[in-house]
PDB file of N, CA and C in Angstrom:
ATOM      1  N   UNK A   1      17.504 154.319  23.067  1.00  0.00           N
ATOM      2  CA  UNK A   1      17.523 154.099  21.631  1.00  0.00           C
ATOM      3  C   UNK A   1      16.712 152.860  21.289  1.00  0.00           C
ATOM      4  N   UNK A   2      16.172 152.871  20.151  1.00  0.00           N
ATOM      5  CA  UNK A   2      15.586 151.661  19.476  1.00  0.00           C
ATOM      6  C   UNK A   2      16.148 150.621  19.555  1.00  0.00           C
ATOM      7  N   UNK A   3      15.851 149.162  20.372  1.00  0.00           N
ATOM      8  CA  UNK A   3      16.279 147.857  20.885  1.00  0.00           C
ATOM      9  C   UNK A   3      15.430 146.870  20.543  1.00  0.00           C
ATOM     10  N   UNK A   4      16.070 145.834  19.903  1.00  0.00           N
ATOM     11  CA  UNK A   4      15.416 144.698  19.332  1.00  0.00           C
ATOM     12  C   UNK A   4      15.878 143.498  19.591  1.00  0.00           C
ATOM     13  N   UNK A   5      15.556 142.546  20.233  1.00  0.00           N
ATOM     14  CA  UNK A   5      16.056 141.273  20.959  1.00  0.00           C
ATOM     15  C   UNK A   5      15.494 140.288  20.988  1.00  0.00           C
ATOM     16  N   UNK A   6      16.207 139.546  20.305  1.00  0.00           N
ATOM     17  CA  UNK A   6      14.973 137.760  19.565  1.00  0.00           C
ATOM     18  C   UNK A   6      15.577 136.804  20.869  1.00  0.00           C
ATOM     19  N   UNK A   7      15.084 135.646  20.764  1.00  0.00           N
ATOM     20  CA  UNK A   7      15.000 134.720  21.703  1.00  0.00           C
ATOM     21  C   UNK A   7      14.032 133.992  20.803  1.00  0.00           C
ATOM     22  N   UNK A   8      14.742 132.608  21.448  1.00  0.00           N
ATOM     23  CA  UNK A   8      13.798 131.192  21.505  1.00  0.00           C
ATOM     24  C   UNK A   8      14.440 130.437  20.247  1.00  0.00           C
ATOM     25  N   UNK A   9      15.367 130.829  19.853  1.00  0.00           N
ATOM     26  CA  UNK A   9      15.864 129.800  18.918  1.00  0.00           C
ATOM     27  C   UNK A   9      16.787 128.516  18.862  1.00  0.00           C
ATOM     28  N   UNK A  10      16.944 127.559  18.170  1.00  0.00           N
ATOM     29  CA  UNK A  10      17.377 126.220  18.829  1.00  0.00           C
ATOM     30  C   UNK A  10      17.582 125.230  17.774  1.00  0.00           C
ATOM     31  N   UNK A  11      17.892 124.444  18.040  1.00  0.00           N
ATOM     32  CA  UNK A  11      17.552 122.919  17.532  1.00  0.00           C
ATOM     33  C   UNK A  11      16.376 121.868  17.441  1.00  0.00           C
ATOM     34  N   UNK A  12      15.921 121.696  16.444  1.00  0.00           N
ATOM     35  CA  UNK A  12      14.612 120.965  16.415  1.00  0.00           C
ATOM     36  C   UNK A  12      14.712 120.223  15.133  1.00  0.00           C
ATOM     37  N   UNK A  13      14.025 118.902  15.755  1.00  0.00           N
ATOM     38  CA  UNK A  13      13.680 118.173  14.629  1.00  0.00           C
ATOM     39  C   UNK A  13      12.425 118.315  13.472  1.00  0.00           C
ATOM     40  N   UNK A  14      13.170 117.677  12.270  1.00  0.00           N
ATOM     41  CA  UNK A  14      11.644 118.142  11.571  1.00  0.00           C
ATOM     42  C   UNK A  14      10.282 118.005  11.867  1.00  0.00           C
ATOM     43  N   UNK A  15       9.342 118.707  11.405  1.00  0.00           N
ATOM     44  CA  UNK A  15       8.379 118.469  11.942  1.00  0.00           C
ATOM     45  C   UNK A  15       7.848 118.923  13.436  1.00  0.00           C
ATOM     46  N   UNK A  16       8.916 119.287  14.427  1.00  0.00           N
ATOM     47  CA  UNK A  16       8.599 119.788  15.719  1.00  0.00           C
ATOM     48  C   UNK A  16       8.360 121.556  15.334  1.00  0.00           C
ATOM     49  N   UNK A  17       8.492 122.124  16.541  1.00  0.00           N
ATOM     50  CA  UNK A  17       7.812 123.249  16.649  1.00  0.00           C
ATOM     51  C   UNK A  17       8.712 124.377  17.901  1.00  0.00           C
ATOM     52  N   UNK A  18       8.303 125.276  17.772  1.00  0.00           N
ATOM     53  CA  UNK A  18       9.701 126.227  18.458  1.00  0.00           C
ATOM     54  C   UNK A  18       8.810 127.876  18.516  1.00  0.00           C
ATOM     55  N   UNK A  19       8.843 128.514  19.563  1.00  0.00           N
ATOM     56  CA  UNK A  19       8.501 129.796  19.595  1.00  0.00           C
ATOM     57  C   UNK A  19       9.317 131.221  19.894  1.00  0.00           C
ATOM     58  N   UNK A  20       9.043 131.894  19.153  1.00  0.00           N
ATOM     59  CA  UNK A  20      10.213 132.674  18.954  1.00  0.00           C
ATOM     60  C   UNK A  20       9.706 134.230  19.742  1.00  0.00           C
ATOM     61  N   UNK A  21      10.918 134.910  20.513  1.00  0.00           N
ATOM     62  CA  UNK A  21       9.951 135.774  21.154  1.00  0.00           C
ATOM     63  C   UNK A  21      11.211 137.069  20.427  1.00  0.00           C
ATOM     64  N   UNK A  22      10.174 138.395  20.353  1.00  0.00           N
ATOM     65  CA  UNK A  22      11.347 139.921  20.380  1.00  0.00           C
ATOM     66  C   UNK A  22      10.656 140.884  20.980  1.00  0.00           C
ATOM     67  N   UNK A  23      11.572 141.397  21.596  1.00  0.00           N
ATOM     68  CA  UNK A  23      10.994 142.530  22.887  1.00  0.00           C
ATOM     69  C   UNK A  23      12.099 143.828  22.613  1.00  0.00           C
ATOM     70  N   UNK A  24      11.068 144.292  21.930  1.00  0.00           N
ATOM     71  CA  UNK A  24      11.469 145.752  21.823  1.00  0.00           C
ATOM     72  C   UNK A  24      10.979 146.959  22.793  1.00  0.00           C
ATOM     73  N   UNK A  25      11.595 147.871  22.503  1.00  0.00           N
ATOM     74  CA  UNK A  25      11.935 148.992  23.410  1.00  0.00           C
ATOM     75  C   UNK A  25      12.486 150.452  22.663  1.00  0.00           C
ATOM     76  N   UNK A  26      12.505 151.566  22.781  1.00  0.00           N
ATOM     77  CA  UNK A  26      12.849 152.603  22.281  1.00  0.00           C
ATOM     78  C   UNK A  26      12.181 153.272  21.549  1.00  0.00           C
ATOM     79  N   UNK A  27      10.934 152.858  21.487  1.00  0.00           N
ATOM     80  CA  UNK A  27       9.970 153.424  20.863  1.00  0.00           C
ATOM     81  C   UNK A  27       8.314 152.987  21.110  1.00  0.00           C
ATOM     82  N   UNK A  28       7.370 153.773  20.771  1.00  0.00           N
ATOM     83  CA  UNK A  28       6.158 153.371  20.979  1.00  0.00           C
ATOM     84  C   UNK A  28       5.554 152.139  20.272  1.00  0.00           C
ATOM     85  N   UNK A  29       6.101 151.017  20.493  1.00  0.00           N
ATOM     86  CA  UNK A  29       5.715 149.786  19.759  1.00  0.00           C
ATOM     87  C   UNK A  29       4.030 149.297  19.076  1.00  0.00           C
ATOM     88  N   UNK A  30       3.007 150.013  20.278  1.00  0.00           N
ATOM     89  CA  UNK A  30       1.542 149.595  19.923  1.00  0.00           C
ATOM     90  C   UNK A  30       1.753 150.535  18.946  1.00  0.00           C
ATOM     91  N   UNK A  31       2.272 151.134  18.499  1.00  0.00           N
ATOM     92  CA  UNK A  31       1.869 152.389  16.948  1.00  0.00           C
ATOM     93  C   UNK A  31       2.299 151.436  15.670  1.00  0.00           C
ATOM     94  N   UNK A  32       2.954 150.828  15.882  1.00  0.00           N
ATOM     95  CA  UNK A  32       3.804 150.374  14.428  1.00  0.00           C
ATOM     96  C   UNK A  32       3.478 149.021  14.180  1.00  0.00           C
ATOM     97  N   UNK A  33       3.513 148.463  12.869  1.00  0.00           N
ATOM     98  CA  UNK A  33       3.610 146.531  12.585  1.00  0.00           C
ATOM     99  C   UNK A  33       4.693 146.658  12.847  1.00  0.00           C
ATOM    100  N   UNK A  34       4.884 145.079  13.076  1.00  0.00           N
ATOM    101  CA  UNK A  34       5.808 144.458  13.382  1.00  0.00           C
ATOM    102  C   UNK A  34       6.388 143.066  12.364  1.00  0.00           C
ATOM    103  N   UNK A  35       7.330 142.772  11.740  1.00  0.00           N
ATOM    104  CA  UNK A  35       7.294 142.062  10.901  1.00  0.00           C
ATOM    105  C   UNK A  35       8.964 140.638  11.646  1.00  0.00           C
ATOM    106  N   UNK A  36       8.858 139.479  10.945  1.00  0.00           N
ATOM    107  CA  UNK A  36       9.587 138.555  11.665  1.00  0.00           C
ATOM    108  C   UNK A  36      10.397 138.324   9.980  1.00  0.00           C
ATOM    109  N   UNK A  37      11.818 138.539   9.910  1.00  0.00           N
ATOM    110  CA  UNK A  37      12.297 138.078   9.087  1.00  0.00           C
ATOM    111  C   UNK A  37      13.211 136.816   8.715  1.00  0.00           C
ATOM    112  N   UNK A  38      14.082 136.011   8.607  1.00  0.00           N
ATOM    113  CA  UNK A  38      14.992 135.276   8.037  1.00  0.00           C
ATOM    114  C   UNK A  38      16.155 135.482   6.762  1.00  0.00           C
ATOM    115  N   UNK A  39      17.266 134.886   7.253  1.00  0.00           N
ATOM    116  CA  UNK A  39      18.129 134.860   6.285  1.00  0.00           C
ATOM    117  C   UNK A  39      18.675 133.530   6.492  1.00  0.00           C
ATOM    118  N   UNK A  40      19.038 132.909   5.336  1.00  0.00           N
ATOM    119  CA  UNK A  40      19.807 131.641   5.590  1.00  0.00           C
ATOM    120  C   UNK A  40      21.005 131.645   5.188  1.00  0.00           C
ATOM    121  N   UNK A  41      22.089 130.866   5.035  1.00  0.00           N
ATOM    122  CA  UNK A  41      23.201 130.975   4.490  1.00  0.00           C
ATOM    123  C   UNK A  41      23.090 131.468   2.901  1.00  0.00           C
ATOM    124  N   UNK A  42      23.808 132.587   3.068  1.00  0.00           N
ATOM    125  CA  UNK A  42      23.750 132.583   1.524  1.00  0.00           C
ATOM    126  C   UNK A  42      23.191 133.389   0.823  1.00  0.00           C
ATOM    127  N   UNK A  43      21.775 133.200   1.360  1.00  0.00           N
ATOM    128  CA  UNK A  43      20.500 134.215   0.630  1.00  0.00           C
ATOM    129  C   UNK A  43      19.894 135.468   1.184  1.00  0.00           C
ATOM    130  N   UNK A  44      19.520 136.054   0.531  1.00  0.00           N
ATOM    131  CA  UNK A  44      18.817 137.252   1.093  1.00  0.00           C
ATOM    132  C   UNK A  44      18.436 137.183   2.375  1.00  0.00           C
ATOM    133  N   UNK A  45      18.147 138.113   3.132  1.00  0.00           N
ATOM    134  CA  UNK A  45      17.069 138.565   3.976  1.00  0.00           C
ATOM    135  C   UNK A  45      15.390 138.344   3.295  1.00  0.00           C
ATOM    136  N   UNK A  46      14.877 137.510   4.188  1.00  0.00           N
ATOM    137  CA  UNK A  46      13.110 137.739   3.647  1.00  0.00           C
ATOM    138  C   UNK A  46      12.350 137.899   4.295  1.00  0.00           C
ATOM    139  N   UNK A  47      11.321 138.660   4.454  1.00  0.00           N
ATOM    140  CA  UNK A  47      10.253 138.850   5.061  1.00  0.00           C
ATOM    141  C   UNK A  47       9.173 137.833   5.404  1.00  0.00           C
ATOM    142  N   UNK A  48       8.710 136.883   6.699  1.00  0.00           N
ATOM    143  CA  UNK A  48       8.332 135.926   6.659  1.00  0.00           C
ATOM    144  C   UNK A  48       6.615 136.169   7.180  1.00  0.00           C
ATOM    145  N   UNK A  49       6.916 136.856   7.626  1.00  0.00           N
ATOM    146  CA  UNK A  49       5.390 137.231   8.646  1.00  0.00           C
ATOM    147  C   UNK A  49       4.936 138.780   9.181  1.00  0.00           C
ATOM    148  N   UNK A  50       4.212 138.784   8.865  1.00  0.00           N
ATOM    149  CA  UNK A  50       3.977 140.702   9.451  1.00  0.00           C
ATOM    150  C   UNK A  50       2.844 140.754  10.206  1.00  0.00           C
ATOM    151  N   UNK A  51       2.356 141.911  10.847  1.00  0.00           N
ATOM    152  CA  UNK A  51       1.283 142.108  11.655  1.00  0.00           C
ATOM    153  C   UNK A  51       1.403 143.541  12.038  1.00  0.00           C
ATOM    154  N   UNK A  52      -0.243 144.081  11.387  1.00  0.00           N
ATOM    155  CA  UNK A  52      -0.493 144.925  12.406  1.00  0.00           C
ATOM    156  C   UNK A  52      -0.156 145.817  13.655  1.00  0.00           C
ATOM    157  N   UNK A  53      -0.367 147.049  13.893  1.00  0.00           N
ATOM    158  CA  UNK A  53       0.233 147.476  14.760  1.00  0.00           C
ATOM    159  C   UNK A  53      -0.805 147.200  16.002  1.00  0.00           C
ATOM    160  N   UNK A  54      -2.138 146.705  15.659  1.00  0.00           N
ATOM    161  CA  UNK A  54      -3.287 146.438  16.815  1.00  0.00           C
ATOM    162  C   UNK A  54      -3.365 145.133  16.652  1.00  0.00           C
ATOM    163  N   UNK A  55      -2.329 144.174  15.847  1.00  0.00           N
ATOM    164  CA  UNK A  55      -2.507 142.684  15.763  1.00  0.00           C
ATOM    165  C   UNK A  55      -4.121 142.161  15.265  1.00  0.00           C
ATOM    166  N   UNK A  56      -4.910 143.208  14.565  1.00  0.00           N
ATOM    167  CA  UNK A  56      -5.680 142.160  14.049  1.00  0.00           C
ATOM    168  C   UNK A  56      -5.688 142.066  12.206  1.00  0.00           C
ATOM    169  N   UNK A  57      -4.784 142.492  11.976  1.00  0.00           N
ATOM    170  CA  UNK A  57      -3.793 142.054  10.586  1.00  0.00           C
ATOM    171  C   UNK A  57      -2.881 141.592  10.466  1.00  0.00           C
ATOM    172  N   UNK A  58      -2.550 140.249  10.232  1.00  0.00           N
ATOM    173  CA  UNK A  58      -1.262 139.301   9.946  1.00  0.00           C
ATOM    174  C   UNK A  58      -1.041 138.739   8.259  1.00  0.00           C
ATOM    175  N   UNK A  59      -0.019 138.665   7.939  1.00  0.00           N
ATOM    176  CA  UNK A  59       0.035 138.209   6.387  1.00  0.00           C
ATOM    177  C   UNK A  59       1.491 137.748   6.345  1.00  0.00           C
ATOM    178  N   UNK A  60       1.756 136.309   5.766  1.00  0.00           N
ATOM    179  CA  UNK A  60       2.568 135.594   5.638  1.00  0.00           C
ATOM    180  C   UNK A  60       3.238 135.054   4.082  1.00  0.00           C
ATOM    181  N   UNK A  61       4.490 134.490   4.133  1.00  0.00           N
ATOM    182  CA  UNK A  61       5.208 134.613   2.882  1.00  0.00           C
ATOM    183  C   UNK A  61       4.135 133.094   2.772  1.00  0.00           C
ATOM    184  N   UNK A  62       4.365 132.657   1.408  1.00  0.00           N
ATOM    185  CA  UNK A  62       4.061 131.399   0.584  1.00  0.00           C
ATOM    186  C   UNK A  62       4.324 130.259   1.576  1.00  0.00           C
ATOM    187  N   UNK A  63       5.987 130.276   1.713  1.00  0.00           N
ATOM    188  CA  UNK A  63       6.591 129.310   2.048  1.00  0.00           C
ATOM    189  C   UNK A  63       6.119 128.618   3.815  1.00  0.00           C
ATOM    190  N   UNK A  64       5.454 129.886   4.300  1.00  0.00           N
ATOM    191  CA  UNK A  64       5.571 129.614   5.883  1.00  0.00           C
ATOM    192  C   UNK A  64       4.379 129.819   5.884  1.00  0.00           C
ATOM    193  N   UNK A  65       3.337 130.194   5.336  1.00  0.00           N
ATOM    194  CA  UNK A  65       1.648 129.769   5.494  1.00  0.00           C
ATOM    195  C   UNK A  65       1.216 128.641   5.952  1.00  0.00           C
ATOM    196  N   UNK A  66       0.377 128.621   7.286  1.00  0.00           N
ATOM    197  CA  UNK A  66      -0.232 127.418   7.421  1.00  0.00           C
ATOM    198  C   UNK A  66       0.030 126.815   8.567  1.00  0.00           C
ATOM    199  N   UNK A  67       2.105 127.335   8.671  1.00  0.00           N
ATOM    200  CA  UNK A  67       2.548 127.128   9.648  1.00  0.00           C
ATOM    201  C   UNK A  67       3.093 127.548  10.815  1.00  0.00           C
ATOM    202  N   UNK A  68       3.418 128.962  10.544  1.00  0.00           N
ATOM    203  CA  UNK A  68       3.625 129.976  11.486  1.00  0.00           C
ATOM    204  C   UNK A  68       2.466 130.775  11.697  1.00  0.00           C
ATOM    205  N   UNK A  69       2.411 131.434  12.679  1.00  0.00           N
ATOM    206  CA  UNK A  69       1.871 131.951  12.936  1.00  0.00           C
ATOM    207  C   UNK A  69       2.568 133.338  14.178  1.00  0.00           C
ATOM    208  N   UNK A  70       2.148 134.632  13.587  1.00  0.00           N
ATOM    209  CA  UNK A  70       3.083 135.841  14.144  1.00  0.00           C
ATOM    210  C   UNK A  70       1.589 136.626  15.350  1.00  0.00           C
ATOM    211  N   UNK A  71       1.998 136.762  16.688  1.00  0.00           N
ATOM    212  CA  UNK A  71       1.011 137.514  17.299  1.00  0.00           C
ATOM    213  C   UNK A  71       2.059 138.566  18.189  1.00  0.00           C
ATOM    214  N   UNK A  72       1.076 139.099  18.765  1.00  0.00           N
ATOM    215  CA  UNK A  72       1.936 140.610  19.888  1.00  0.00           C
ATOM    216  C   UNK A  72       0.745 140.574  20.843  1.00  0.00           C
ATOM    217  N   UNK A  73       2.227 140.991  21.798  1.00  0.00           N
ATOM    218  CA  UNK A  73       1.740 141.664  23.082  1.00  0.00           C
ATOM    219  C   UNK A  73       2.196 142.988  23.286  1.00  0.00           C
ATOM    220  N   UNK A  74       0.955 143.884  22.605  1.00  0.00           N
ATOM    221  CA  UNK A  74       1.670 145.358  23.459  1.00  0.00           C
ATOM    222  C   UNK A  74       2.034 145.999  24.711  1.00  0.00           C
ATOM    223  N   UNK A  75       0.709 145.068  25.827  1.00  0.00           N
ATOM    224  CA  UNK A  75       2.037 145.758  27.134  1.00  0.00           C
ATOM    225  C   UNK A  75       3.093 144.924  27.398  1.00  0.00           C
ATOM    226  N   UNK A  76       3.422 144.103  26.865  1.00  0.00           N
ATOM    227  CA  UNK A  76       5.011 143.405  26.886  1.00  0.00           C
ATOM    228  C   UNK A  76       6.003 143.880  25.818  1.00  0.00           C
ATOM    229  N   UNK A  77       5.428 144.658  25.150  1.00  0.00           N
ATOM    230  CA  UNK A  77       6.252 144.851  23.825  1.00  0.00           C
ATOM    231  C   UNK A  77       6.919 143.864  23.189  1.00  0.00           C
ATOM    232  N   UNK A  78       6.380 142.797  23.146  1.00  0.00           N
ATOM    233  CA  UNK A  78       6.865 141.741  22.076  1.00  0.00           C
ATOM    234  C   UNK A  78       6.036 140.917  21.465  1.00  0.00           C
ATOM    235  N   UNK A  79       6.832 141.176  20.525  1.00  0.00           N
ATOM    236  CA  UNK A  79       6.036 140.138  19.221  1.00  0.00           C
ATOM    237  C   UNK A  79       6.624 138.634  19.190  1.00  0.00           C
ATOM    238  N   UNK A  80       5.847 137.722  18.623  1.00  0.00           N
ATOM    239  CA  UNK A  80       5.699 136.636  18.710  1.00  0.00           C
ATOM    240  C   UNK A  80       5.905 135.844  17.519  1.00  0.00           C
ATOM    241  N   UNK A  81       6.446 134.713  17.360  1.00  0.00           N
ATOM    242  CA  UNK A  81       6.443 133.830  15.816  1.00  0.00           C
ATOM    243  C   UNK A  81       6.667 132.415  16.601  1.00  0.00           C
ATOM    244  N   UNK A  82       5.389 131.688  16.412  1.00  0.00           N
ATOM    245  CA  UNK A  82       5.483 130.204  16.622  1.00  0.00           C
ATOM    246  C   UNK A  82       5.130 129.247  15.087  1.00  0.00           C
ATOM    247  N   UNK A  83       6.157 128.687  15.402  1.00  0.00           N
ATOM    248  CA  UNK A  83       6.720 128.049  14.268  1.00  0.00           C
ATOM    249  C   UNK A  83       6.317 126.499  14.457  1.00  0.00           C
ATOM    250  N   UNK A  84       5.140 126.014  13.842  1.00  0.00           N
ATOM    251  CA  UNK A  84       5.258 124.591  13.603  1.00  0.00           C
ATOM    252  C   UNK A  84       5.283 123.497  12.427  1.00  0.00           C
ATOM    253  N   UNK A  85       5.660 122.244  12.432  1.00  0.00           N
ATOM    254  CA  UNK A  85       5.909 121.628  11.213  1.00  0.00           C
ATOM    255  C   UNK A  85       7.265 122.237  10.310  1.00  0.00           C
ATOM    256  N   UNK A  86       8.159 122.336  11.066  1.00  0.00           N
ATOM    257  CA  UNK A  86       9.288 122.767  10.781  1.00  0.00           C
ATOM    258  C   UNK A  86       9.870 121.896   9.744  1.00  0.00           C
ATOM    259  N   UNK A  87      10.718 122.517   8.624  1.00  0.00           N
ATOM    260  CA  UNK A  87      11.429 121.452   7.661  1.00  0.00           C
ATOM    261  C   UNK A  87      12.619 121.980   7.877  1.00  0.00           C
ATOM    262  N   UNK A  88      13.785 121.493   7.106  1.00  0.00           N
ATOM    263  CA  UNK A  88      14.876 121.382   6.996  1.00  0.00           C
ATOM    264  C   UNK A  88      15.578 123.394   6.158  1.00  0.00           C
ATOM    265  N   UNK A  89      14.504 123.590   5.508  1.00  0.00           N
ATOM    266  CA  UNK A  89      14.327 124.969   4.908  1.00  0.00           C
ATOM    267  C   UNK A  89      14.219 125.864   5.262  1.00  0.00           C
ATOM    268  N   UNK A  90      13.710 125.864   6.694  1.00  0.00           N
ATOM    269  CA  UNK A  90      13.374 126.601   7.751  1.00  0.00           C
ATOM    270  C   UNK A  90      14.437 127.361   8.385  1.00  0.00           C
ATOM    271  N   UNK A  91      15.624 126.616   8.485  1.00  0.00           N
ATOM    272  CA  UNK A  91      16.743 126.550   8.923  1.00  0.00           C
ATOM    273  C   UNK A  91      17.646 128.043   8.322  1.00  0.00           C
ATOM    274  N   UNK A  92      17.724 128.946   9.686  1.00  0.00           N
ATOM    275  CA  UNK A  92      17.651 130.408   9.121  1.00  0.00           C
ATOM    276  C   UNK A  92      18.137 131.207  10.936  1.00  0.00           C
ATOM    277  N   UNK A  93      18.465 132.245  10.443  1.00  0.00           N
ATOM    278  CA  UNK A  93      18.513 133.363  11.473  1.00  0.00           C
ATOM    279  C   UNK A  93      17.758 133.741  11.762  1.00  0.00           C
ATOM    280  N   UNK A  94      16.654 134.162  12.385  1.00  0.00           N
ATOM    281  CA  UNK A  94      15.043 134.942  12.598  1.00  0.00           C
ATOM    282  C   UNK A  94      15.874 136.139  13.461  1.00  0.00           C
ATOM    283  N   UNK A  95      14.821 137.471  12.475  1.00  0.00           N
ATOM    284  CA  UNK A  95      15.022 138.531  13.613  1.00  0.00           C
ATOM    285  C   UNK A  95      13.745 139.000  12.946  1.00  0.00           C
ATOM    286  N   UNK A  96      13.368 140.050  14.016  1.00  0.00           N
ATOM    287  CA  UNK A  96      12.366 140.887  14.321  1.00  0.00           C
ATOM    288  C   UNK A  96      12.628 142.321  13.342  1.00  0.00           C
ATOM    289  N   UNK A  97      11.815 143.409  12.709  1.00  0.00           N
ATOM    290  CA  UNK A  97      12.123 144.619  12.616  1.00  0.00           C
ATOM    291  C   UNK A  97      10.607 144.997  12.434  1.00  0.00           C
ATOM    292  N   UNK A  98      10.690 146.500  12.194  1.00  0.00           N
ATOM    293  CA  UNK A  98       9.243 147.050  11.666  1.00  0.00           C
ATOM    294  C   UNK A  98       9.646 147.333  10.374  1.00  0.00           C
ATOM    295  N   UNK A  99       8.590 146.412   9.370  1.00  0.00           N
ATOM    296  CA  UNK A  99       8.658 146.261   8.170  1.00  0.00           C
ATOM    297  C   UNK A  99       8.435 147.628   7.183  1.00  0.00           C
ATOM    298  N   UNK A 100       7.844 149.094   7.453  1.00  0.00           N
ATOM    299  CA  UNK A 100       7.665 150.196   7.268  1.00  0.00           C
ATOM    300  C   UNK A 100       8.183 151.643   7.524  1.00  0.00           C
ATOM    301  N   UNK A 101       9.441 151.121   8.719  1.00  0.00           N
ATOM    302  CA  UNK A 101       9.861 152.006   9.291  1.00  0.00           C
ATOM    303  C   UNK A 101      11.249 151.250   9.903  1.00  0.00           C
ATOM    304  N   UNK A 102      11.925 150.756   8.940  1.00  0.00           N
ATOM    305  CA  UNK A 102      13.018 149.802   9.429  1.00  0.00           C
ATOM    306  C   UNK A 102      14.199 150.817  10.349  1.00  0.00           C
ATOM    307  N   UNK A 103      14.428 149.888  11.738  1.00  0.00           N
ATOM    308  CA  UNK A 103      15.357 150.348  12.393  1.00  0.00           C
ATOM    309  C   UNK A 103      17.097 149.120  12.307  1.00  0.00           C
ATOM    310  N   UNK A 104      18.029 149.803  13.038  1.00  0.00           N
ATOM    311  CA  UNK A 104      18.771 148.734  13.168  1.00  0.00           C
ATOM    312  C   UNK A 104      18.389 147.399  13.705  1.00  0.00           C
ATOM    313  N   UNK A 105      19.275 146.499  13.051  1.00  0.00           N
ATOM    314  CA  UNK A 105      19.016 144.807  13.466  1.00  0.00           C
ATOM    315  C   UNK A 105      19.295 144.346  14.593  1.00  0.00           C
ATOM    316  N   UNK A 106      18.080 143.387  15.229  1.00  0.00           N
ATOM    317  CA  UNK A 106      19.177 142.864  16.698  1.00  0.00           C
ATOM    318  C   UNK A 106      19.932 141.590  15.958  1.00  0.00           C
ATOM    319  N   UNK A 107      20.660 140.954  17.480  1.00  0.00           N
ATOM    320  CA  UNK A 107      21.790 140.010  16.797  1.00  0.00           C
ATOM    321  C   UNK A 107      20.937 138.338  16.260  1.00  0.00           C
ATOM    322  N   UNK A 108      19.829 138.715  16.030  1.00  0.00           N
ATOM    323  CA  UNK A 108      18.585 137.484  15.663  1.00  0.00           C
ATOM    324  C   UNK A 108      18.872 136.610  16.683  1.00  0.00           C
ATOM    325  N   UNK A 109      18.182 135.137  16.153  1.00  0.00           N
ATOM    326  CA  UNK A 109      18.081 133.952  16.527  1.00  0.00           C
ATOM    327  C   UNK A 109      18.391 132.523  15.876  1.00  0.00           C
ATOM    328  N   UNK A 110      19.321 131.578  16.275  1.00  0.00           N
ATOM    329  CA  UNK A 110      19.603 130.664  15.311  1.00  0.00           C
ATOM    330  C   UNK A 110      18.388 130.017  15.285  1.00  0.00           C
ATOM    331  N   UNK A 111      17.741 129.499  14.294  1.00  0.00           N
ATOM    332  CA  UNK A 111      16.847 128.111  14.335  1.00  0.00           C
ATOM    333  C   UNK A 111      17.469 127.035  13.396  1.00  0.00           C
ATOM    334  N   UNK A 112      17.615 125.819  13.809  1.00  0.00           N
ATOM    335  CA  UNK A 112      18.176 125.459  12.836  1.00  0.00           C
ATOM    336  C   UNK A 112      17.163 123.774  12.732  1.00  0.00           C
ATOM    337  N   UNK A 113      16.634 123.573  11.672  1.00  0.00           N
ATOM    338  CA  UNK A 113      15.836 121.842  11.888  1.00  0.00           C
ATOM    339  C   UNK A 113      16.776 120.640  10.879  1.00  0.00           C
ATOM    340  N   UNK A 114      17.386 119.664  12.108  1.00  0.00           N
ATOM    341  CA  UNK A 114      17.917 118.965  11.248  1.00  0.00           C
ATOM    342  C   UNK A 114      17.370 117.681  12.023  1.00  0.00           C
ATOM    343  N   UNK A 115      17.413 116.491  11.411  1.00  0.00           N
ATOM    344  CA  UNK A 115      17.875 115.276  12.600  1.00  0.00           C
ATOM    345  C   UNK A 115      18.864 115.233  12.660  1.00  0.00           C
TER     346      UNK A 115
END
């Protein structure tokens, strides 16, 4: 079945930097984008970063331009979100889905930036 599994999330100070990995499975992954979302306390689910199913299309929300950056590896089947210049706003659940063809959620990733 369709499997989705984030990693790399943590504690960081502002301004540092953190890479986030999801390795999916259950399906033909090089066919589909791949998109990296967030939720924080409280608020919606949002869409932060997307890409391509051949990774040479990426497009990012307002808030995280500049500073993230989302890539893939198709024979690893995972997609990628490195996160730098982290603020305090940042501070969120990250999970992985395909933004066009949404499957169930994995159990994300904490990130959280405080001092």
């Amino acid at each position: 079945q369709v499997q989705l599994v984030e990693s790399g999330g943590g504690l960081v100070q502002p301004g540092g930097s953190l890479r986030l990995s999801c390795a999916a499975s259950g399906f033909t992954f090089s066919s589909v984008s791949m998109g990296w979302y967030r939720q924080a306390p409280g608020l919606e689910r949002e869409l932060v970063a997307r890409i391509t199913s051949t990774g040479s299309g990426t497009n990012y929300a307002d808030s995280v331009k500049g500073r993230f950056t989302i890539s893939r590896d198709n024979a690893k089947k995972t997609v990628y979100l490195q996160m730098s210049s982290l603020k305090p706003e940042d501070t969120a659940v990250y999970y992985c889905n395909r933004p066009y063809l949404p499957t169930s959620w994995g159990q994300g990733t904490q990130v959280t930036v405080s001092s």
